[in-house]
N, C-alpha and C. Protein backbone atom coordinates (compact mmCIF):
# COMPACT_ATOMS: atom_id res chain seq x y z
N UNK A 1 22.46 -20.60 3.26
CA UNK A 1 21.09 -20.40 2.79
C UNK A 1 20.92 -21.12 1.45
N UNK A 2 20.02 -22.06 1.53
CA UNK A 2 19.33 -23.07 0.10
C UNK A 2 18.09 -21.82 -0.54
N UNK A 3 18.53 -21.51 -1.63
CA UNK A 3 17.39 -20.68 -2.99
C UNK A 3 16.92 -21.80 -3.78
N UNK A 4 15.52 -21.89 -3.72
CA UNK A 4 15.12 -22.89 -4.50
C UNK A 4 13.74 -21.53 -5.79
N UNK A 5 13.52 -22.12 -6.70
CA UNK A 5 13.20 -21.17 -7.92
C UNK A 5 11.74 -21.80 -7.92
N UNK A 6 10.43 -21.30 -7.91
CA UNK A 6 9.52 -21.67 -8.56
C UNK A 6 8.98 -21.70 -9.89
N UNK A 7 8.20 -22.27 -10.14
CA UNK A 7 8.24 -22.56 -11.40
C UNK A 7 8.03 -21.06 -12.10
N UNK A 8 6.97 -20.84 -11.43
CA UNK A 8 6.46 -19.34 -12.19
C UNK A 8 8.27 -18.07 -11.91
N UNK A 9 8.56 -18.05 -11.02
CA UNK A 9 9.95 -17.62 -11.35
C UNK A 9 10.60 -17.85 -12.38
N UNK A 10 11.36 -18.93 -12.55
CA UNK A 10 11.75 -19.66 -13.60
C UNK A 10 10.67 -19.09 -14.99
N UNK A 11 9.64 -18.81 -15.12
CA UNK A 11 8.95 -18.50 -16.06
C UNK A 11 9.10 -16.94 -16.61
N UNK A 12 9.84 -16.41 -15.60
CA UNK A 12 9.62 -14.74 -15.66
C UNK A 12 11.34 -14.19 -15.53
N UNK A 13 12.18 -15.34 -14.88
CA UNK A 13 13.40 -15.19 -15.39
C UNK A 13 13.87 -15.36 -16.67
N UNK A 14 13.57 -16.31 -17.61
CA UNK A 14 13.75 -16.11 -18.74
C UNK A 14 13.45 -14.86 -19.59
N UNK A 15 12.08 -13.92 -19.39
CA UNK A 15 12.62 -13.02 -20.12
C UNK A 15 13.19 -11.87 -19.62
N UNK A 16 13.61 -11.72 -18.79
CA UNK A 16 15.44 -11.06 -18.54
C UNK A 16 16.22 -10.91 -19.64
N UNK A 17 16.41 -9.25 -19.27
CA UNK A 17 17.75 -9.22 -19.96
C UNK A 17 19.19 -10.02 -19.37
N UNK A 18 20.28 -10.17 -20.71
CA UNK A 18 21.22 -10.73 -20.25
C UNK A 18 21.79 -9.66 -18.84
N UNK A 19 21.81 -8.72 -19.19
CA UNK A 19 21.77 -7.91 -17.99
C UNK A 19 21.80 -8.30 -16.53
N UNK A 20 20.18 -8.21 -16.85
CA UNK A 20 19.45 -8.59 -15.19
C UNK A 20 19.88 -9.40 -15.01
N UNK A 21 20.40 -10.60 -15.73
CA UNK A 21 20.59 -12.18 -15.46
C UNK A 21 21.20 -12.15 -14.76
N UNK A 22 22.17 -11.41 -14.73
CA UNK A 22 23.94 -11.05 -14.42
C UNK A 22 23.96 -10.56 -13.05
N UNK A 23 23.03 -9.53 -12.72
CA UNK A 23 23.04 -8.71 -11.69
C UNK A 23 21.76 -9.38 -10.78
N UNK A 24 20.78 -10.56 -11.37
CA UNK A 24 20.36 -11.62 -10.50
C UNK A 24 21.20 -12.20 -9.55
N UNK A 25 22.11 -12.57 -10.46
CA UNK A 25 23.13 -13.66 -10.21
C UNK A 25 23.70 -13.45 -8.75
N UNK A 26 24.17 -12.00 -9.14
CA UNK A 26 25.18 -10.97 -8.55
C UNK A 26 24.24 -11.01 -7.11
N UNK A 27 23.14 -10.65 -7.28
CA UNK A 27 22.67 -10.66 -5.80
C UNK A 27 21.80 -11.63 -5.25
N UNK A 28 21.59 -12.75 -5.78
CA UNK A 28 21.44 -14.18 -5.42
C UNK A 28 21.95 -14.85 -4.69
N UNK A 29 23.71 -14.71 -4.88
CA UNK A 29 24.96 -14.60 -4.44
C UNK A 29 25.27 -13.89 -3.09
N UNK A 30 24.83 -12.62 -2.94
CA UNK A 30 24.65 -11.84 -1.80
C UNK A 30 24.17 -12.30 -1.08
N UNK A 31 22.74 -12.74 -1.33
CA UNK A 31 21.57 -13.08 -0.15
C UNK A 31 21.88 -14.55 0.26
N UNK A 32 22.61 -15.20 -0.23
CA UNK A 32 22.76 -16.54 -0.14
C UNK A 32 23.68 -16.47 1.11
N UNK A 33 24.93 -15.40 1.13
CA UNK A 33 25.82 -15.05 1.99
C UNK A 33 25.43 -13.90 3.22
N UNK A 34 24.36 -13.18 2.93
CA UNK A 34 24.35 -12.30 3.98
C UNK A 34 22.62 -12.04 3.33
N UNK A 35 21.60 -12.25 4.08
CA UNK A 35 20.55 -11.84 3.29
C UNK A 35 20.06 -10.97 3.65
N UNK A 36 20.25 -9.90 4.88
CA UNK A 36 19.95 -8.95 5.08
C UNK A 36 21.35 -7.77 4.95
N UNK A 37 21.96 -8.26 4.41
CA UNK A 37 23.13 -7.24 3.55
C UNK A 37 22.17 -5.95 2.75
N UNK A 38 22.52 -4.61 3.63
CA UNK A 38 21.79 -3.56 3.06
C UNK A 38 21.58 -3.28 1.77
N UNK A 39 21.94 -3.64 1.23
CA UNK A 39 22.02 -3.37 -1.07
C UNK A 39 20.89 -4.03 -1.07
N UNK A 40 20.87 -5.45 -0.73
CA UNK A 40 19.39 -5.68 -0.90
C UNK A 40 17.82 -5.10 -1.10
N UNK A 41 18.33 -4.07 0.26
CA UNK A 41 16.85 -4.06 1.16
C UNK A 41 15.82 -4.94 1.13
N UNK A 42 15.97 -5.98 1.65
CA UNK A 42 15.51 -7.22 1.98
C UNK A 42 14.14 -6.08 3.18
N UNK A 43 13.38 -6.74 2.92
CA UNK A 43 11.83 -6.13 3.59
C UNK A 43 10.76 -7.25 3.36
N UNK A 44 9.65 -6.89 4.61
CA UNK A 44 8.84 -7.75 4.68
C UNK A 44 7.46 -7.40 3.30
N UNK A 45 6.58 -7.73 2.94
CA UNK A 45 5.74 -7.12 2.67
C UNK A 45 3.97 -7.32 3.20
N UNK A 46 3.40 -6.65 2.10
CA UNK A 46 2.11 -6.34 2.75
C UNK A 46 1.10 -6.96 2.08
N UNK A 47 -0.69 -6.46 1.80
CA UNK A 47 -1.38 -6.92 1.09
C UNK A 47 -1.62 -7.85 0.39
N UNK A 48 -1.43 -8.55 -0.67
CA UNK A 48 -1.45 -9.63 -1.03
C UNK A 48 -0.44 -10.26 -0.82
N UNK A 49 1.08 -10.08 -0.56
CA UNK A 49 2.09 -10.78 -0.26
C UNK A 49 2.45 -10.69 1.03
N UNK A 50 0.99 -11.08 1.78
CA UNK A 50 1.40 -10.71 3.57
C UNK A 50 2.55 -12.03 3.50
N UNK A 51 3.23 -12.24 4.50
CA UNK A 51 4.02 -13.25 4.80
C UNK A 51 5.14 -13.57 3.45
N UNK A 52 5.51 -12.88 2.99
CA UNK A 52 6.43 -12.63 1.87
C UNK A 52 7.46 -11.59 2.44
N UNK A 53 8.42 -11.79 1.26
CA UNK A 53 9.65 -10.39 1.42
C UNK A 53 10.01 -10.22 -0.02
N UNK A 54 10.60 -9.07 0.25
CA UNK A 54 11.37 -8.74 -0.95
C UNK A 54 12.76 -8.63 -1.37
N UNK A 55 13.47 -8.57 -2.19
CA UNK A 55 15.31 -7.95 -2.40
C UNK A 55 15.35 -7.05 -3.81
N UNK A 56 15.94 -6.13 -3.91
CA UNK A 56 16.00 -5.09 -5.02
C UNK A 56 17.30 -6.36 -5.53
N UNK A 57 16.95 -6.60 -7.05
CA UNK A 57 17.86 -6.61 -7.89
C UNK A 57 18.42 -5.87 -8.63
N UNK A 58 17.91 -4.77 -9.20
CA UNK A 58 18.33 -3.51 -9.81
C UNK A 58 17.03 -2.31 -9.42
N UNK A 59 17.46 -1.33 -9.77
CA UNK A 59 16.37 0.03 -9.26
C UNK A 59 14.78 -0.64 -9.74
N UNK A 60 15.13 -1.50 -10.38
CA UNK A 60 12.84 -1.71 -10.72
C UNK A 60 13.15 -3.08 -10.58
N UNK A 61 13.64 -3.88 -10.62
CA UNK A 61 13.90 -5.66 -10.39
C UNK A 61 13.79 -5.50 -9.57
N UNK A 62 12.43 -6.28 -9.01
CA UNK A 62 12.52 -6.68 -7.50
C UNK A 62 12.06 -8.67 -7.96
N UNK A 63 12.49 -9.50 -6.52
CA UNK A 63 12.16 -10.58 -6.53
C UNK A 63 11.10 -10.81 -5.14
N UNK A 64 10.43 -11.69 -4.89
CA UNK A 64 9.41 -11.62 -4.21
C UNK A 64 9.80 -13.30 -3.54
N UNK A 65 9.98 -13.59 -2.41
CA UNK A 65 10.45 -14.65 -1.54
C UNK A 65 9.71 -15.24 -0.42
N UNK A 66 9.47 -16.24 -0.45
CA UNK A 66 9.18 -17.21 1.40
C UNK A 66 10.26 -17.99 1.45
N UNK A 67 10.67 -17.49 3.06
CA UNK A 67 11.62 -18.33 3.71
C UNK A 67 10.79 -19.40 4.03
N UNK A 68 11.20 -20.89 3.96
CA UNK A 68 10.91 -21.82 4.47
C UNK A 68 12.13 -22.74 5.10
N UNK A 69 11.40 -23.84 5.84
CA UNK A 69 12.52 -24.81 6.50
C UNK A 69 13.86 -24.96 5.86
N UNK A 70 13.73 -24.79 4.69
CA UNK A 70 15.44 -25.25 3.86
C UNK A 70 15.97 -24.51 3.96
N UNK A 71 15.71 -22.91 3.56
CA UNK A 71 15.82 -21.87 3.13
C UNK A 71 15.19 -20.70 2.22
N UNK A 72 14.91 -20.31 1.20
CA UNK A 72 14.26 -19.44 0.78
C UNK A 72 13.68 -20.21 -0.61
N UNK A 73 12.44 -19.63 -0.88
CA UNK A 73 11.90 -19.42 -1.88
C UNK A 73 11.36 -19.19 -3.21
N UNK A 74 12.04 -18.17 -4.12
CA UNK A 74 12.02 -16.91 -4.61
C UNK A 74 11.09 -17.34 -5.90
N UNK A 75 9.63 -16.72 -5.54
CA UNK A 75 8.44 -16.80 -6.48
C UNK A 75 8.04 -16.44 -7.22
N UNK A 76 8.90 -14.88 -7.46
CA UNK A 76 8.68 -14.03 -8.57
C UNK A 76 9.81 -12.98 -9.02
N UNK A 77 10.44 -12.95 -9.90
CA UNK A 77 10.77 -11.68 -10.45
C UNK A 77 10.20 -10.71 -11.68
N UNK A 78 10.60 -9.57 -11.58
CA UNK A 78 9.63 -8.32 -11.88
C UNK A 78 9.80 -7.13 -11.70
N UNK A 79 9.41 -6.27 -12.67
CA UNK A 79 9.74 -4.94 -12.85
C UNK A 79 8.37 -4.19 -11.71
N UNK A 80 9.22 -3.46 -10.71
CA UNK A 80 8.08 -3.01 -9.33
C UNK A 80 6.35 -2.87 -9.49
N UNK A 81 6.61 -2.28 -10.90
CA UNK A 81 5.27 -1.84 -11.21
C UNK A 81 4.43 -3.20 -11.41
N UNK A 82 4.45 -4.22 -12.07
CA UNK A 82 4.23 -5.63 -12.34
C UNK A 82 4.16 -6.17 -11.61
N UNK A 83 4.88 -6.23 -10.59
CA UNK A 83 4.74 -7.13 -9.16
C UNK A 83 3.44 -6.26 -8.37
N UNK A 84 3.66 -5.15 -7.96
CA UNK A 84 2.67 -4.53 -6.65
C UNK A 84 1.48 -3.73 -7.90
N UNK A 85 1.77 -3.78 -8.92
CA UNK A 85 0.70 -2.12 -9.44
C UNK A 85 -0.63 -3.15 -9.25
């Protein structure tokens, strides 16, 4: 599996803690190898992100993804409330 970063990702990864960075990393790594590996919970979503999915990076980090021809996506990361509120 090819992870490619959008820009606005890239914009919202930086302010991450060194933390999150770490435990990005950590399951970036995962999904790259198994992307429906349960820790994830890799899920489809709804409403404005019809045709999207998701992966838990930590209990409120979530990242927001389209699979395409190469491989995946990943368009946003974000604390749950920030992404869906």
């Amino acid at each position: 599996m090819i992870v490619h970063l959008h820009k606005n990702f890239k914009k919202h990864y930086k302010k991450l803690t060194e933390s999150q960075k770490r435990k990005f990393k950590d399951r970036r790594n995962l999904f790259i190898q198994d992307e429906f590996d349960p820790v994830l919970n890799n899920h489809a979503l709804k409403g404005k992100y019809l045709g999207y999915r998701s992966i838990n990076i930590t209990g409120d980090i979530r990242v927001i993804f389209k699979k395409d021809s190469e491989g995946a996506l990943f368009v946003a990361i974000d604390s749950h409330s920030n992404l869906y509120g």
